[in-house]
PDB file of N, CA and C in Angstrom:
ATOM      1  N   UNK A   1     -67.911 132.869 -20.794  1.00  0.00           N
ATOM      2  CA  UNK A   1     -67.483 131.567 -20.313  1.00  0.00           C
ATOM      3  C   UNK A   1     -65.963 131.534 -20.292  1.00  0.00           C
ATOM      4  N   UNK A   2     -65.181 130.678 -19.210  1.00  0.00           N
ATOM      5  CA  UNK A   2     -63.920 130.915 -19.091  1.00  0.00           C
ATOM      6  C   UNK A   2     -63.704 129.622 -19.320  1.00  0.00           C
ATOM      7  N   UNK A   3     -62.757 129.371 -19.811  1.00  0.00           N
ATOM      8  CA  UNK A   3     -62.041 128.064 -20.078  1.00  0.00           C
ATOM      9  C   UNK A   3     -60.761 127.785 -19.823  1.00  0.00           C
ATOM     10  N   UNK A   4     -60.035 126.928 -18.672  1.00  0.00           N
ATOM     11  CA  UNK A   4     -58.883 126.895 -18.540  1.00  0.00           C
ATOM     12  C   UNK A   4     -58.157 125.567 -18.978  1.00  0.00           C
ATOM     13  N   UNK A   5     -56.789 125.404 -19.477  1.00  0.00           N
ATOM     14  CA  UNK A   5     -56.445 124.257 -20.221  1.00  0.00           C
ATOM     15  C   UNK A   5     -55.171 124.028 -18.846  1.00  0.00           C
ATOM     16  N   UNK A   6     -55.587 122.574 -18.914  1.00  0.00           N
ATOM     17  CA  UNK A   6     -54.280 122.018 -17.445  1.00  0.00           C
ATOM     18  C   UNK A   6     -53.452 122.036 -18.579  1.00  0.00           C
ATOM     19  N   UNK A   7     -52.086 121.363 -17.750  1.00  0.00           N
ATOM     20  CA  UNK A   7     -51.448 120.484 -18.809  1.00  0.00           C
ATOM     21  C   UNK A   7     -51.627 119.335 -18.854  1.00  0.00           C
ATOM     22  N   UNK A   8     -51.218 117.995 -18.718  1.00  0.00           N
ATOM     23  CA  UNK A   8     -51.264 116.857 -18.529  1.00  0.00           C
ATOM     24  C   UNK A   8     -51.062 116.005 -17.359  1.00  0.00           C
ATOM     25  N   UNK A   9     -51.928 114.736 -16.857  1.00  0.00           N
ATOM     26  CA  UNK A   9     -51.729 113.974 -15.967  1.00  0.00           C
ATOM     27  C   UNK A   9     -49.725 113.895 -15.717  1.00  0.00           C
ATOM     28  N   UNK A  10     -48.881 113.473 -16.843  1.00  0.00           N
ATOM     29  CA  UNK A  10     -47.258 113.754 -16.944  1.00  0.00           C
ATOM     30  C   UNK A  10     -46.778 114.847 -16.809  1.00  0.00           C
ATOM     31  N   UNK A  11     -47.129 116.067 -16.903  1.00  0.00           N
ATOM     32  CA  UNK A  11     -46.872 117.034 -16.655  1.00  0.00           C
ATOM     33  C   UNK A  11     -48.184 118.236 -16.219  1.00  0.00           C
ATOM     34  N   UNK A  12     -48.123 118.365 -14.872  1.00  0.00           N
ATOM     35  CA  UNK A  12     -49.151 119.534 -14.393  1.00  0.00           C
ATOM     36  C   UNK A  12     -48.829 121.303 -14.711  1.00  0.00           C
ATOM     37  N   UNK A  13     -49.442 121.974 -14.594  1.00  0.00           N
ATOM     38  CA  UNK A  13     -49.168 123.530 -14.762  1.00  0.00           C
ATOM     39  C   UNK A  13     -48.847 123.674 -13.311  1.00  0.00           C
ATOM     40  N   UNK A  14     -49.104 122.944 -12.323  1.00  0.00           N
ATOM     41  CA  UNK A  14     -48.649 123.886 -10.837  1.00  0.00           C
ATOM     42  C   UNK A  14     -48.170 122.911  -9.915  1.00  0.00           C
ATOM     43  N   UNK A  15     -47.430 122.947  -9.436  1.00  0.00           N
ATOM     44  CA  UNK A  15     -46.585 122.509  -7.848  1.00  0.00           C
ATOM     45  C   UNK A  15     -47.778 121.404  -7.140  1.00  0.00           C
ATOM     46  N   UNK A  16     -46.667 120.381  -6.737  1.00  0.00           N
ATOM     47  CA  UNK A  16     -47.703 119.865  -6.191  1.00  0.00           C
ATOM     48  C   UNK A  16     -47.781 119.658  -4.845  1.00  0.00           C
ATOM     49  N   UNK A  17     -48.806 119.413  -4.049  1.00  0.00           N
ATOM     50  CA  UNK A  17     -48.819 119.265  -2.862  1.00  0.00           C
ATOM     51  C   UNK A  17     -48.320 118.056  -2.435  1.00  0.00           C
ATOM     52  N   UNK A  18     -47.526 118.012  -1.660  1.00  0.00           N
ATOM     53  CA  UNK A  18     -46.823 116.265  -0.934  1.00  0.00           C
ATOM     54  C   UNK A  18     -47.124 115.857   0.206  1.00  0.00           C
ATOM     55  N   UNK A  19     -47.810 116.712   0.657  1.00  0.00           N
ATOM     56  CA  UNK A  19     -48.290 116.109   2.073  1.00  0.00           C
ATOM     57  C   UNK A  19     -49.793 115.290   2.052  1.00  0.00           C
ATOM     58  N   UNK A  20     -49.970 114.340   2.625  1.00  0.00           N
ATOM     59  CA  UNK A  20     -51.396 113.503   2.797  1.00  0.00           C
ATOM     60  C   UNK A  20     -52.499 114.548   3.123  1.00  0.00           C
ATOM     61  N   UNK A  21     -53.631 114.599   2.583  1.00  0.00           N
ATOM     62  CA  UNK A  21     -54.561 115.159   2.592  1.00  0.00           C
ATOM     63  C   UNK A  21     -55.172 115.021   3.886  1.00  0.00           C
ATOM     64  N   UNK A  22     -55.521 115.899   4.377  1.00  0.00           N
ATOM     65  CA  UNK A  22     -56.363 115.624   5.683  1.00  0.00           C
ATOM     66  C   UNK A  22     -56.716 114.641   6.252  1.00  0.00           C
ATOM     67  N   UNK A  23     -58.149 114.003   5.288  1.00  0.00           N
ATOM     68  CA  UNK A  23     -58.870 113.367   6.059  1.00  0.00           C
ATOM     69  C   UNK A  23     -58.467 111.838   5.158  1.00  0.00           C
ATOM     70  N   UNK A  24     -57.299 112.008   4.902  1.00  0.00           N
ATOM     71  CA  UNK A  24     -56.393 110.283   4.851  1.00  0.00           C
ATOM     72  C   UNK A  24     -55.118 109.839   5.520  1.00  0.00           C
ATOM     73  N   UNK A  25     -55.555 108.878   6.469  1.00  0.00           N
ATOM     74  CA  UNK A  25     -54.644 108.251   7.256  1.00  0.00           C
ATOM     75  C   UNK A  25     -53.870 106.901   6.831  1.00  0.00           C
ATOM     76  N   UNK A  26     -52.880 107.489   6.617  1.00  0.00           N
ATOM     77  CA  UNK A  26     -52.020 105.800   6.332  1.00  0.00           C
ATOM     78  C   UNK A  26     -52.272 104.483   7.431  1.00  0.00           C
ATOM     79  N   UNK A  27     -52.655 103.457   6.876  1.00  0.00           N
ATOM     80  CA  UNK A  27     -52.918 102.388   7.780  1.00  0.00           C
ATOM     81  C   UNK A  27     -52.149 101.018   7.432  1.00  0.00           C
ATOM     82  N   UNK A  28     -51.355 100.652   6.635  1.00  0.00           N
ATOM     83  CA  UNK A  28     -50.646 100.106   5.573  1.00  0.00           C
ATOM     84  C   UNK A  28     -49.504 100.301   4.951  1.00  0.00           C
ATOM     85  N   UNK A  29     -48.523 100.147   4.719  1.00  0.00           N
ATOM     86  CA  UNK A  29     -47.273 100.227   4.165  1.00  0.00           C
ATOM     87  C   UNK A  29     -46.516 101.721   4.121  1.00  0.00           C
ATOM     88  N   UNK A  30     -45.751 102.257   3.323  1.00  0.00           N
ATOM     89  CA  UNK A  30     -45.331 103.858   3.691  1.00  0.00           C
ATOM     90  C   UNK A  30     -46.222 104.698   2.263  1.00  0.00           C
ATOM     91  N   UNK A  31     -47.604 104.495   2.236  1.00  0.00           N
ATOM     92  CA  UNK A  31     -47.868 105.045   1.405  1.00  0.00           C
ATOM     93  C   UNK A  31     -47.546 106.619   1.114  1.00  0.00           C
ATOM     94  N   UNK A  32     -47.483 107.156  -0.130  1.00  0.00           N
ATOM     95  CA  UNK A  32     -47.024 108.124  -0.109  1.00  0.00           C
ATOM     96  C   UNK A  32     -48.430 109.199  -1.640  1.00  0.00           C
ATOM     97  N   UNK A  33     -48.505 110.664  -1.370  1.00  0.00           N
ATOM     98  CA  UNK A  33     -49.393 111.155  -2.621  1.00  0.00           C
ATOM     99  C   UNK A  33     -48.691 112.655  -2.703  1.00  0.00           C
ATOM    100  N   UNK A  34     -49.260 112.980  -4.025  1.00  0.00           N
ATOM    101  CA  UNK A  34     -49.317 114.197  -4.235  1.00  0.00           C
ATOM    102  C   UNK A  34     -50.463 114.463  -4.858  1.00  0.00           C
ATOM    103  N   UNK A  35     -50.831 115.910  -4.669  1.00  0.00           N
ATOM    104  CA  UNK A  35     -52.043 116.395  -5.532  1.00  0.00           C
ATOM    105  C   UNK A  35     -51.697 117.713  -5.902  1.00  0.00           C
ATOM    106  N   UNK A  36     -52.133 117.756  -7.041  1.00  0.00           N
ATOM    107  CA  UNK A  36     -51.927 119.230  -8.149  1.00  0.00           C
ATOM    108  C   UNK A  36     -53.233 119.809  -8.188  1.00  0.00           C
ATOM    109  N   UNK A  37     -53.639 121.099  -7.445  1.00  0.00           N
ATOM    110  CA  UNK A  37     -55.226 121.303  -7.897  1.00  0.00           C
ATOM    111  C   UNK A  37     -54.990 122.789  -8.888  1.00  0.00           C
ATOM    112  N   UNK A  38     -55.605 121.739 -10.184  1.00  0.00           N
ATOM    113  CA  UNK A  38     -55.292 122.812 -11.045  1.00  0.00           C
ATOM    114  C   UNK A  38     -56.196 124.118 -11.246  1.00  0.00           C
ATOM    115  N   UNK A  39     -57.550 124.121 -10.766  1.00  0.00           N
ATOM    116  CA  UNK A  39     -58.595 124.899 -10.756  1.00  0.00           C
ATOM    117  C   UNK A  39     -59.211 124.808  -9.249  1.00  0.00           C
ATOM    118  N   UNK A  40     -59.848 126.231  -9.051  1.00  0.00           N
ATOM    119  CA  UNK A  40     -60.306 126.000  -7.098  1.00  0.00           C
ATOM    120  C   UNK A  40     -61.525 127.350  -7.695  1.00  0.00           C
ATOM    121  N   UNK A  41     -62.716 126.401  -7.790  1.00  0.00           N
ATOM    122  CA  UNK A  41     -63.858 128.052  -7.702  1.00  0.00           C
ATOM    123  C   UNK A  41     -63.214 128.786  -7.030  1.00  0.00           C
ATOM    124  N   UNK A  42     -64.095 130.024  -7.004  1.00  0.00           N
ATOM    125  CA  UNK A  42     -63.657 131.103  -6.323  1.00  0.00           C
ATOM    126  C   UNK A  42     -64.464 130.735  -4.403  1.00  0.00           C
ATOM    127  N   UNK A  43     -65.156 129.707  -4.532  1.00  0.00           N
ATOM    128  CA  UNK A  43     -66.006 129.879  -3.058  1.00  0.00           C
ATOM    129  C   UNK A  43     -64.836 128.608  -2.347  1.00  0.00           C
ATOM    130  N   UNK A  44     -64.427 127.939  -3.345  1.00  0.00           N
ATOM    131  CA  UNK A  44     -63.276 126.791  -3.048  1.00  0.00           C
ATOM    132  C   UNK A  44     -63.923 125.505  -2.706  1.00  0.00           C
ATOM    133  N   UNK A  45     -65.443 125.179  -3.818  1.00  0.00           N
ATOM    134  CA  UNK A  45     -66.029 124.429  -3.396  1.00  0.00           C
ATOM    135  C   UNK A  45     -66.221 123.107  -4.137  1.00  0.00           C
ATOM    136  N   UNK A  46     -65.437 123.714  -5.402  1.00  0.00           N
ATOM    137  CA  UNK A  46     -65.264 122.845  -6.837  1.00  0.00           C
ATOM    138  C   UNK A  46     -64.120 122.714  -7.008  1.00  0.00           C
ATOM    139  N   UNK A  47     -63.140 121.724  -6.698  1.00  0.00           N
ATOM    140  CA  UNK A  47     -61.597 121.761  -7.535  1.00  0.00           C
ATOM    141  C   UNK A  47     -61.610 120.277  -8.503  1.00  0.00           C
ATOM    142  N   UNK A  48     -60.125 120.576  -9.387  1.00  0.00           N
ATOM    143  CA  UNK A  48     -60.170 120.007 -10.410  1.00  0.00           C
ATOM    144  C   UNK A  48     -58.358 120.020 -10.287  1.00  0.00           C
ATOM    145  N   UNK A  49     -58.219 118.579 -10.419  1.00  0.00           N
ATOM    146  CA  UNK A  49     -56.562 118.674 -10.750  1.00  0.00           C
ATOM    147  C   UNK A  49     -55.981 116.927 -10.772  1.00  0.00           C
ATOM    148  N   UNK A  50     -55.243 116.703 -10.487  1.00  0.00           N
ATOM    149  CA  UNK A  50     -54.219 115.240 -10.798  1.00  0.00           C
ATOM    150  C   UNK A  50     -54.078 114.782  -9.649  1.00  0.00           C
ATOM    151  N   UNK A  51     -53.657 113.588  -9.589  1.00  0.00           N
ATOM    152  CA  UNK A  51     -53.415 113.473  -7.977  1.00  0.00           C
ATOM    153  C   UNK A  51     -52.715 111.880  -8.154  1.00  0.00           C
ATOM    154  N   UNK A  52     -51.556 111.414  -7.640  1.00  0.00           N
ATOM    155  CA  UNK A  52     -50.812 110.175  -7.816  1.00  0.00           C
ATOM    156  C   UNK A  52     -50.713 109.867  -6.164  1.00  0.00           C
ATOM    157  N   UNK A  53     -50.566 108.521  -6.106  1.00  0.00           N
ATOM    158  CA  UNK A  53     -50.503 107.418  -4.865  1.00  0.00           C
ATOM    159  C   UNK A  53     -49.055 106.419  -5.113  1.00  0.00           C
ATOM    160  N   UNK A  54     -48.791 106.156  -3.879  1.00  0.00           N
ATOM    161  CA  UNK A  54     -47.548 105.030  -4.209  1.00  0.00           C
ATOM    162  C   UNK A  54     -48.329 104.084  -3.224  1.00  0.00           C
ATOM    163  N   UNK A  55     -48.068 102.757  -3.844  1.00  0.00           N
ATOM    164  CA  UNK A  55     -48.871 101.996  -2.615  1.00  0.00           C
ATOM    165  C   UNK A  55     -49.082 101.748  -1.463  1.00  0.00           C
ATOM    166  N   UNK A  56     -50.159 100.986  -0.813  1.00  0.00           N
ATOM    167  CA  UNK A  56     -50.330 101.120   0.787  1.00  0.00           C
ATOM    168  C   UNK A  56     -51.805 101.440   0.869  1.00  0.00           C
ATOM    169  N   UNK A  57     -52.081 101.361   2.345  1.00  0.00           N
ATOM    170  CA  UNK A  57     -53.745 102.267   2.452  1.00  0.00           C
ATOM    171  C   UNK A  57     -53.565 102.791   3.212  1.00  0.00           C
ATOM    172  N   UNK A  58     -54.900 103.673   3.151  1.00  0.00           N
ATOM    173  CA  UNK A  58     -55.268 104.661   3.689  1.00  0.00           C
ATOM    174  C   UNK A  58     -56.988 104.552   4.295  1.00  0.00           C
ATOM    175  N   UNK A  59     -56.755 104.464   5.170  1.00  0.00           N
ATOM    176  CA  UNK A  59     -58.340 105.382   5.991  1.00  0.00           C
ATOM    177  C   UNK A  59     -58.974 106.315   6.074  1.00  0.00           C
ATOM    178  N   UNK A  60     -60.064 106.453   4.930  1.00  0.00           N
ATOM    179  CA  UNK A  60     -60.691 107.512   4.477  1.00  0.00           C
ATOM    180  C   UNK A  60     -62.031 108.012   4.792  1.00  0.00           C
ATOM    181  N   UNK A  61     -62.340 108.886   5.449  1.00  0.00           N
ATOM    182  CA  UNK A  61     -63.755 109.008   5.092  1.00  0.00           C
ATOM    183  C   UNK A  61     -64.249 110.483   4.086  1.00  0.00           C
ATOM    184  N   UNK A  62     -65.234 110.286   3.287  1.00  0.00           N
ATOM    185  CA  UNK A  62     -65.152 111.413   2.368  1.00  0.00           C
ATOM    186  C   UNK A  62     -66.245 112.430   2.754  1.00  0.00           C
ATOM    187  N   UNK A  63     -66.043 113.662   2.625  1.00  0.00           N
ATOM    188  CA  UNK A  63     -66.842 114.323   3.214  1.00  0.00           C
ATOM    189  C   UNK A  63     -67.329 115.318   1.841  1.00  0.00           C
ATOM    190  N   UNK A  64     -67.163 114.674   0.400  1.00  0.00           N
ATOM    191  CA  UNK A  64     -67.264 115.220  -0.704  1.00  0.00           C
ATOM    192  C   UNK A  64     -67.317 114.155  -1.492  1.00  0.00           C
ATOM    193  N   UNK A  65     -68.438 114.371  -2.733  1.00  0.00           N
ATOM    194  CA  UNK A  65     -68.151 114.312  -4.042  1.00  0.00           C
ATOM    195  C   UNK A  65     -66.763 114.116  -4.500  1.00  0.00           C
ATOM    196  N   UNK A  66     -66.218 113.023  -5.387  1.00  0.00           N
ATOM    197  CA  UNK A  66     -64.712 112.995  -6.382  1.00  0.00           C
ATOM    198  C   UNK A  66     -65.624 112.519  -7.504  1.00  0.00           C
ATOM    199  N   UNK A  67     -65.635 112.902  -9.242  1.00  0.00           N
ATOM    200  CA  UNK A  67     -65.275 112.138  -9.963  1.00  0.00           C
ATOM    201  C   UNK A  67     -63.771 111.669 -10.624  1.00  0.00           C
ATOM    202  N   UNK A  68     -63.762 110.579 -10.632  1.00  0.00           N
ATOM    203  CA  UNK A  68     -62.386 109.972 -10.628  1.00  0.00           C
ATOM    204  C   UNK A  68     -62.081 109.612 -12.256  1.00  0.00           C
ATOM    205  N   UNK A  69     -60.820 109.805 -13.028  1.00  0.00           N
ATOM    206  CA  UNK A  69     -60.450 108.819 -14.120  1.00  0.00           C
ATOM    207  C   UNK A  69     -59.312 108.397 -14.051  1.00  0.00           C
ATOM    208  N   UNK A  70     -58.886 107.165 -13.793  1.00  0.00           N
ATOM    209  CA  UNK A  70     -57.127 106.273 -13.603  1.00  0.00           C
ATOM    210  C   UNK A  70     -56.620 106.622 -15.133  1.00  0.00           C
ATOM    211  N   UNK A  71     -55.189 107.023 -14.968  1.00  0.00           N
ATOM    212  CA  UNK A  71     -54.818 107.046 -15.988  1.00  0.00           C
ATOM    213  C   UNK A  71     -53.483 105.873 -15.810  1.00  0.00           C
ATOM    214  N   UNK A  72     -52.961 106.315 -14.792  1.00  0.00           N
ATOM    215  CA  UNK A  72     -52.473 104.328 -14.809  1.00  0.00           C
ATOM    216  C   UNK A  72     -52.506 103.852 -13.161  1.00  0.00           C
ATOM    217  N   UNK A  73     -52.321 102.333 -12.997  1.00  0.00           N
ATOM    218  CA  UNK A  73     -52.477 102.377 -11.243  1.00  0.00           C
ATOM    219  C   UNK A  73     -53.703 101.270 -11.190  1.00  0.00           C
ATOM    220  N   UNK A  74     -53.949 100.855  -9.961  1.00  0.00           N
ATOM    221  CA  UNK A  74     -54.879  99.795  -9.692  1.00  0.00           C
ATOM    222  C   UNK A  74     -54.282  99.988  -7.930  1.00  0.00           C
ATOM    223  N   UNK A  75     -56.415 100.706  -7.721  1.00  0.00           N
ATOM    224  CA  UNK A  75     -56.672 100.583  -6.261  1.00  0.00           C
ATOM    225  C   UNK A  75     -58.008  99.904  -5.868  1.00  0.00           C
ATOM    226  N   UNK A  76     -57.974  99.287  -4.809  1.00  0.00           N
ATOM    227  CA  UNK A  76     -59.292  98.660  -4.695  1.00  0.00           C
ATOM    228  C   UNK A  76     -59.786  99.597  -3.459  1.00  0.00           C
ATOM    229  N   UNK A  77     -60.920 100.197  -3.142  1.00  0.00           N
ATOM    230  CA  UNK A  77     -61.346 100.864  -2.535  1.00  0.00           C
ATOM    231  C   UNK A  77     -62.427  99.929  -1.062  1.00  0.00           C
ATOM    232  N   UNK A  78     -62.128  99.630  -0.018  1.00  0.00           N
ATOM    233  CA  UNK A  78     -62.999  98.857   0.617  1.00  0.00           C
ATOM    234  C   UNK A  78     -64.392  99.941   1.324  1.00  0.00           C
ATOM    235  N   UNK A  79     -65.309  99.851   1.414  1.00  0.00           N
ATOM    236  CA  UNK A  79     -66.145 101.063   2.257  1.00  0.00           C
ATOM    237  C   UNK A  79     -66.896 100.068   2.969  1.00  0.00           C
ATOM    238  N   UNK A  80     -67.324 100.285   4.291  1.00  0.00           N
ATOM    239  CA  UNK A  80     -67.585  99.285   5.499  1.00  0.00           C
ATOM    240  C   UNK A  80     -68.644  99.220   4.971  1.00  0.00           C
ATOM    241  N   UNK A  81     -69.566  99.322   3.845  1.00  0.00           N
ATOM    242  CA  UNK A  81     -70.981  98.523   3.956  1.00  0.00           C
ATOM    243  C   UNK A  81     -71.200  98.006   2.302  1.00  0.00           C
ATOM    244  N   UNK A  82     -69.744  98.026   1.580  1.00  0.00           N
ATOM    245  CA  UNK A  82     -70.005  97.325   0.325  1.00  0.00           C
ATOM    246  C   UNK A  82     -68.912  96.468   0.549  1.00  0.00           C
ATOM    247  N   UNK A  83     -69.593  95.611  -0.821  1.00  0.00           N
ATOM    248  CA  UNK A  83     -68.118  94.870  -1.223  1.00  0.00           C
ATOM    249  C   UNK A  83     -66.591  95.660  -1.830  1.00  0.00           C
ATOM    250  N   UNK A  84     -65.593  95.102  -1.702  1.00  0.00           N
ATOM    251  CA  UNK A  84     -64.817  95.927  -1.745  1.00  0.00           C
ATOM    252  C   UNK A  84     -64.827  95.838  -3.836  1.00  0.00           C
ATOM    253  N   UNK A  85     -64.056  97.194  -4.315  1.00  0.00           N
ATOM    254  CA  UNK A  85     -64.325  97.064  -5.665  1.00  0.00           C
ATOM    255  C   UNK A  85     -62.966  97.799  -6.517  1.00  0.00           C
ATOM    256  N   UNK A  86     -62.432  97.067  -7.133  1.00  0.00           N
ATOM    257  CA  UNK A  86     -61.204  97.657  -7.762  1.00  0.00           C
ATOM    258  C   UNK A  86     -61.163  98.234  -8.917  1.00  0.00           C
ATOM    259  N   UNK A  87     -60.138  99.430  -9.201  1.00  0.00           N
ATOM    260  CA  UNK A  87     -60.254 100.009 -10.155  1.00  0.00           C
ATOM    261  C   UNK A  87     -59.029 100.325 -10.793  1.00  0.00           C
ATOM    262  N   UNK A  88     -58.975 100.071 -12.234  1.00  0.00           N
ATOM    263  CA  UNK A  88     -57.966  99.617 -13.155  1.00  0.00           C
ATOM    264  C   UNK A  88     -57.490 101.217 -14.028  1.00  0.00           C
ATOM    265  N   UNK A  89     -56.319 101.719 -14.554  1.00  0.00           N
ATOM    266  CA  UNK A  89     -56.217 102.275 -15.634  1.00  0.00           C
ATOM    267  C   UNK A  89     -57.067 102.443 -16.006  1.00  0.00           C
ATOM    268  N   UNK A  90     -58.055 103.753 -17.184  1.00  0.00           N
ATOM    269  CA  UNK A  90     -58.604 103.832 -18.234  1.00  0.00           C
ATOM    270  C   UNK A  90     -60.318 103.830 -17.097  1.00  0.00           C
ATOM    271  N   UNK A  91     -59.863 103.278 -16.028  1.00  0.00           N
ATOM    272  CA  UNK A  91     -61.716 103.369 -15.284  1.00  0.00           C
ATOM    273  C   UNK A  91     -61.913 104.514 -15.110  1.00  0.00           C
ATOM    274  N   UNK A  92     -63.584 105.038 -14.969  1.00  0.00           N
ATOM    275  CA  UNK A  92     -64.112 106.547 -14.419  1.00  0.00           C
ATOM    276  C   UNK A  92     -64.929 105.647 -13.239  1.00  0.00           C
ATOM    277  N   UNK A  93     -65.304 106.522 -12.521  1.00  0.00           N
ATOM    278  CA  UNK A  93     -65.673 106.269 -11.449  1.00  0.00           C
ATOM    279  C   UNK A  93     -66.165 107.517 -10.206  1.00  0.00           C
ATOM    280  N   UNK A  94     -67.320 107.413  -9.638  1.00  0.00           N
ATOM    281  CA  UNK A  94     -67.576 108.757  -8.985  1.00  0.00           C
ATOM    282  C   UNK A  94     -67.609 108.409  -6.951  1.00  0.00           C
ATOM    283  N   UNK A  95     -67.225 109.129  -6.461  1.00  0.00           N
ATOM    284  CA  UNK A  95     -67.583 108.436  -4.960  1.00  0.00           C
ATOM    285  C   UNK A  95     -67.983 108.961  -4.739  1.00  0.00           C
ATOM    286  N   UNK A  96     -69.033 109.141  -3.678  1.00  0.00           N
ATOM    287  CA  UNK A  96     -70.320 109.957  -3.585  1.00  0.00           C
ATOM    288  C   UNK A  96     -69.377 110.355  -1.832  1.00  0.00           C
ATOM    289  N   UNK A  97     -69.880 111.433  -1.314  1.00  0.00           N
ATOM    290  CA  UNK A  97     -69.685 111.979   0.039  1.00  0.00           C
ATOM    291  C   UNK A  97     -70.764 110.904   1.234  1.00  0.00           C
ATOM    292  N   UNK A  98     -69.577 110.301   2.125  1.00  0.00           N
ATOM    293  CA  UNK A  98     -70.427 109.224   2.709  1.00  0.00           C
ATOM    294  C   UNK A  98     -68.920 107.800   3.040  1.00  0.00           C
ATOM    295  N   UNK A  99     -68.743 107.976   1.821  1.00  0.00           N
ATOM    296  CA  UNK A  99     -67.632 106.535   1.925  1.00  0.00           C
ATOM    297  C   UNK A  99     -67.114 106.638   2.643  1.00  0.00           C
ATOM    298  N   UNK A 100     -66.682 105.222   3.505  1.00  0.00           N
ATOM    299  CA  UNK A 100     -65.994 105.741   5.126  1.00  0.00           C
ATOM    300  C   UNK A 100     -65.627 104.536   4.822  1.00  0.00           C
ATOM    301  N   UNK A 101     -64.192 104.265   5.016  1.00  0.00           N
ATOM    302  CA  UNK A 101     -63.453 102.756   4.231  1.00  0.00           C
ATOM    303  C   UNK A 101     -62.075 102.905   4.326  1.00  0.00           C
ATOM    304  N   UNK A 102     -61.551 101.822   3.138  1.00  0.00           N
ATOM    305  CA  UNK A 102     -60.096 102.013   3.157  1.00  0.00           C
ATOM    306  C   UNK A 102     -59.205 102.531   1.485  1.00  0.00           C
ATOM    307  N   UNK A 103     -58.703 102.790   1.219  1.00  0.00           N
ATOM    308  CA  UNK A 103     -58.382 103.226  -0.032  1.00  0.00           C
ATOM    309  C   UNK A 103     -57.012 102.399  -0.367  1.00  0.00           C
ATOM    310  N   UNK A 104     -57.004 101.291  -1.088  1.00  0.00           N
ATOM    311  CA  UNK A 104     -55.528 100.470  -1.012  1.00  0.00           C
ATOM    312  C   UNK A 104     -54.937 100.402  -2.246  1.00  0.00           C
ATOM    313  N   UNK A 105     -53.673 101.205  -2.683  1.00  0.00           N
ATOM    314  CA  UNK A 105     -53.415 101.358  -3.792  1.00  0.00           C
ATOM    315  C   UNK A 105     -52.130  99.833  -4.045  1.00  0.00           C
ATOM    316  N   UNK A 106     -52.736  99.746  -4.921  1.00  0.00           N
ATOM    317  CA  UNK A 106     -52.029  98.449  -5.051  1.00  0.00           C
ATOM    318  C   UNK A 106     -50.780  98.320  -6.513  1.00  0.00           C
ATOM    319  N   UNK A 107     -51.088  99.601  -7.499  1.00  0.00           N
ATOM    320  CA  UNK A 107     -49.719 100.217  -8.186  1.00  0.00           C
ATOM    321  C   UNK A 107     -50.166 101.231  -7.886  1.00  0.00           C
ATOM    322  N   UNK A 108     -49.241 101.835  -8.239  1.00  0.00           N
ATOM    323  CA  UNK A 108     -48.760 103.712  -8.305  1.00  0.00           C
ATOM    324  C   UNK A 108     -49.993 103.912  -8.955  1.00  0.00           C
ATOM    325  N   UNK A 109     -51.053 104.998  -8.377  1.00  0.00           N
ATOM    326  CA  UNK A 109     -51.794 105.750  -9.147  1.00  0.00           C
ATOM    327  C   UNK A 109     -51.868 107.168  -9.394  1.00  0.00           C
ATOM    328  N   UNK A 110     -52.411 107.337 -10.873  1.00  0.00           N
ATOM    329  CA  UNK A 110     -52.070 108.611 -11.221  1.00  0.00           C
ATOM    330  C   UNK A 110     -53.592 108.984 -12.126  1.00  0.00           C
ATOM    331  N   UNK A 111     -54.306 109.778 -11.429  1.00  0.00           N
ATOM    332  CA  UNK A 111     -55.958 110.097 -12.150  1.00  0.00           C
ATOM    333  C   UNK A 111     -55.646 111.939 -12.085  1.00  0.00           C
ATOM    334  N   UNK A 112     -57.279 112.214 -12.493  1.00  0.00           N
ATOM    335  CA  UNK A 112     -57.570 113.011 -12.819  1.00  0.00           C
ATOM    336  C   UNK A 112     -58.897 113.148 -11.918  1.00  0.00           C
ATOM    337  N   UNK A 113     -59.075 114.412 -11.492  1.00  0.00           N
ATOM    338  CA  UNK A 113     -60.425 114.095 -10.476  1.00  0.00           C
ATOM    339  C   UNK A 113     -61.084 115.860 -10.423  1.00  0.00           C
ATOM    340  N   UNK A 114     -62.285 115.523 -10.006  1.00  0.00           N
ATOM    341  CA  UNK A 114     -63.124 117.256  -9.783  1.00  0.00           C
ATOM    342  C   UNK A 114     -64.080 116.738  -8.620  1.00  0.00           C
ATOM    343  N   UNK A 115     -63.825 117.625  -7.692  1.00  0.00           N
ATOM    344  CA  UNK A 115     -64.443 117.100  -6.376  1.00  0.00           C
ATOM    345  C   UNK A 115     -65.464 118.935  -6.344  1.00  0.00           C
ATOM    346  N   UNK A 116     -66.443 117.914  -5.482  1.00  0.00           N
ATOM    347  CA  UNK A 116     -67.618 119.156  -4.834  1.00  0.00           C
ATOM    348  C   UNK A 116     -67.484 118.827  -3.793  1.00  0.00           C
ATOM    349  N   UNK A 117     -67.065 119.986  -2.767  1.00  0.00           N
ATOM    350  CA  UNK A 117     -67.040 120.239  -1.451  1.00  0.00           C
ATOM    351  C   UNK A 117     -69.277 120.435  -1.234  1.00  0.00           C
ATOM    352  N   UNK A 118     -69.219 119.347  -0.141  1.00  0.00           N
ATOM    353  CA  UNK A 118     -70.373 119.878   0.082  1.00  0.00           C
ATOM    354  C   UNK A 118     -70.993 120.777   1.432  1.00  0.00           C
TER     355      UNK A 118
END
């Protein structure tokens, strides 16, 4: 069994990415992210790493699995067939592959997440 240790949500072990992720479109203010993926299986179907937001939204649709934990930040997530539902510091939270919505960060967020590519 292999076990790898990140460093911290405040400090990552690797560089982070600054450009918007693919399949998120700013629709809202000059939002801005980075993401640190600290672990990538080898098939690149499981990653695991940090990821911070400056406010604004985004137009998302997910084509994967995230489990999510805020470590600080408050976003409310809208998806066209729920109510919309916000999430605070200290929340976990999983989005299932499917959500097709808006992602509106409303402080700076900064989580921890492990997504399955499906």
């Amino acid at each position: 069994m292999a076990i790898k240790k990140f460093g911290n949500y405040k400090a990552p072990t690797v560089a982070p990415i600054t450009e918007d992720l693919d399949w998120w479109h700013p629709v809202e203010g000059s939002p801005t992210m980075k993401t640190w993926i600290e672990h990538q299986s080898e098939d690149g179907k499981f990653l695991t790493g940090y990821w911070e937001a400056t406010p604004g939204s985004y137009r998302v649709k997910y084509e994967v699995d995230e489990f999510i934990q805020f470590f600080e930040g408050k976003a409310t997530l809208i998806d066209k067939d729920q109510e919309p539902r916000t999430f605070v510091a200290g929340d976990v939270f999983f989005i299932e592959a499917g959500f097709d919505g808006i992602w509106k960060t409303e402080e700076t967020v900064r989580k921890t997440f492990a997504i399955r590519v499906r």
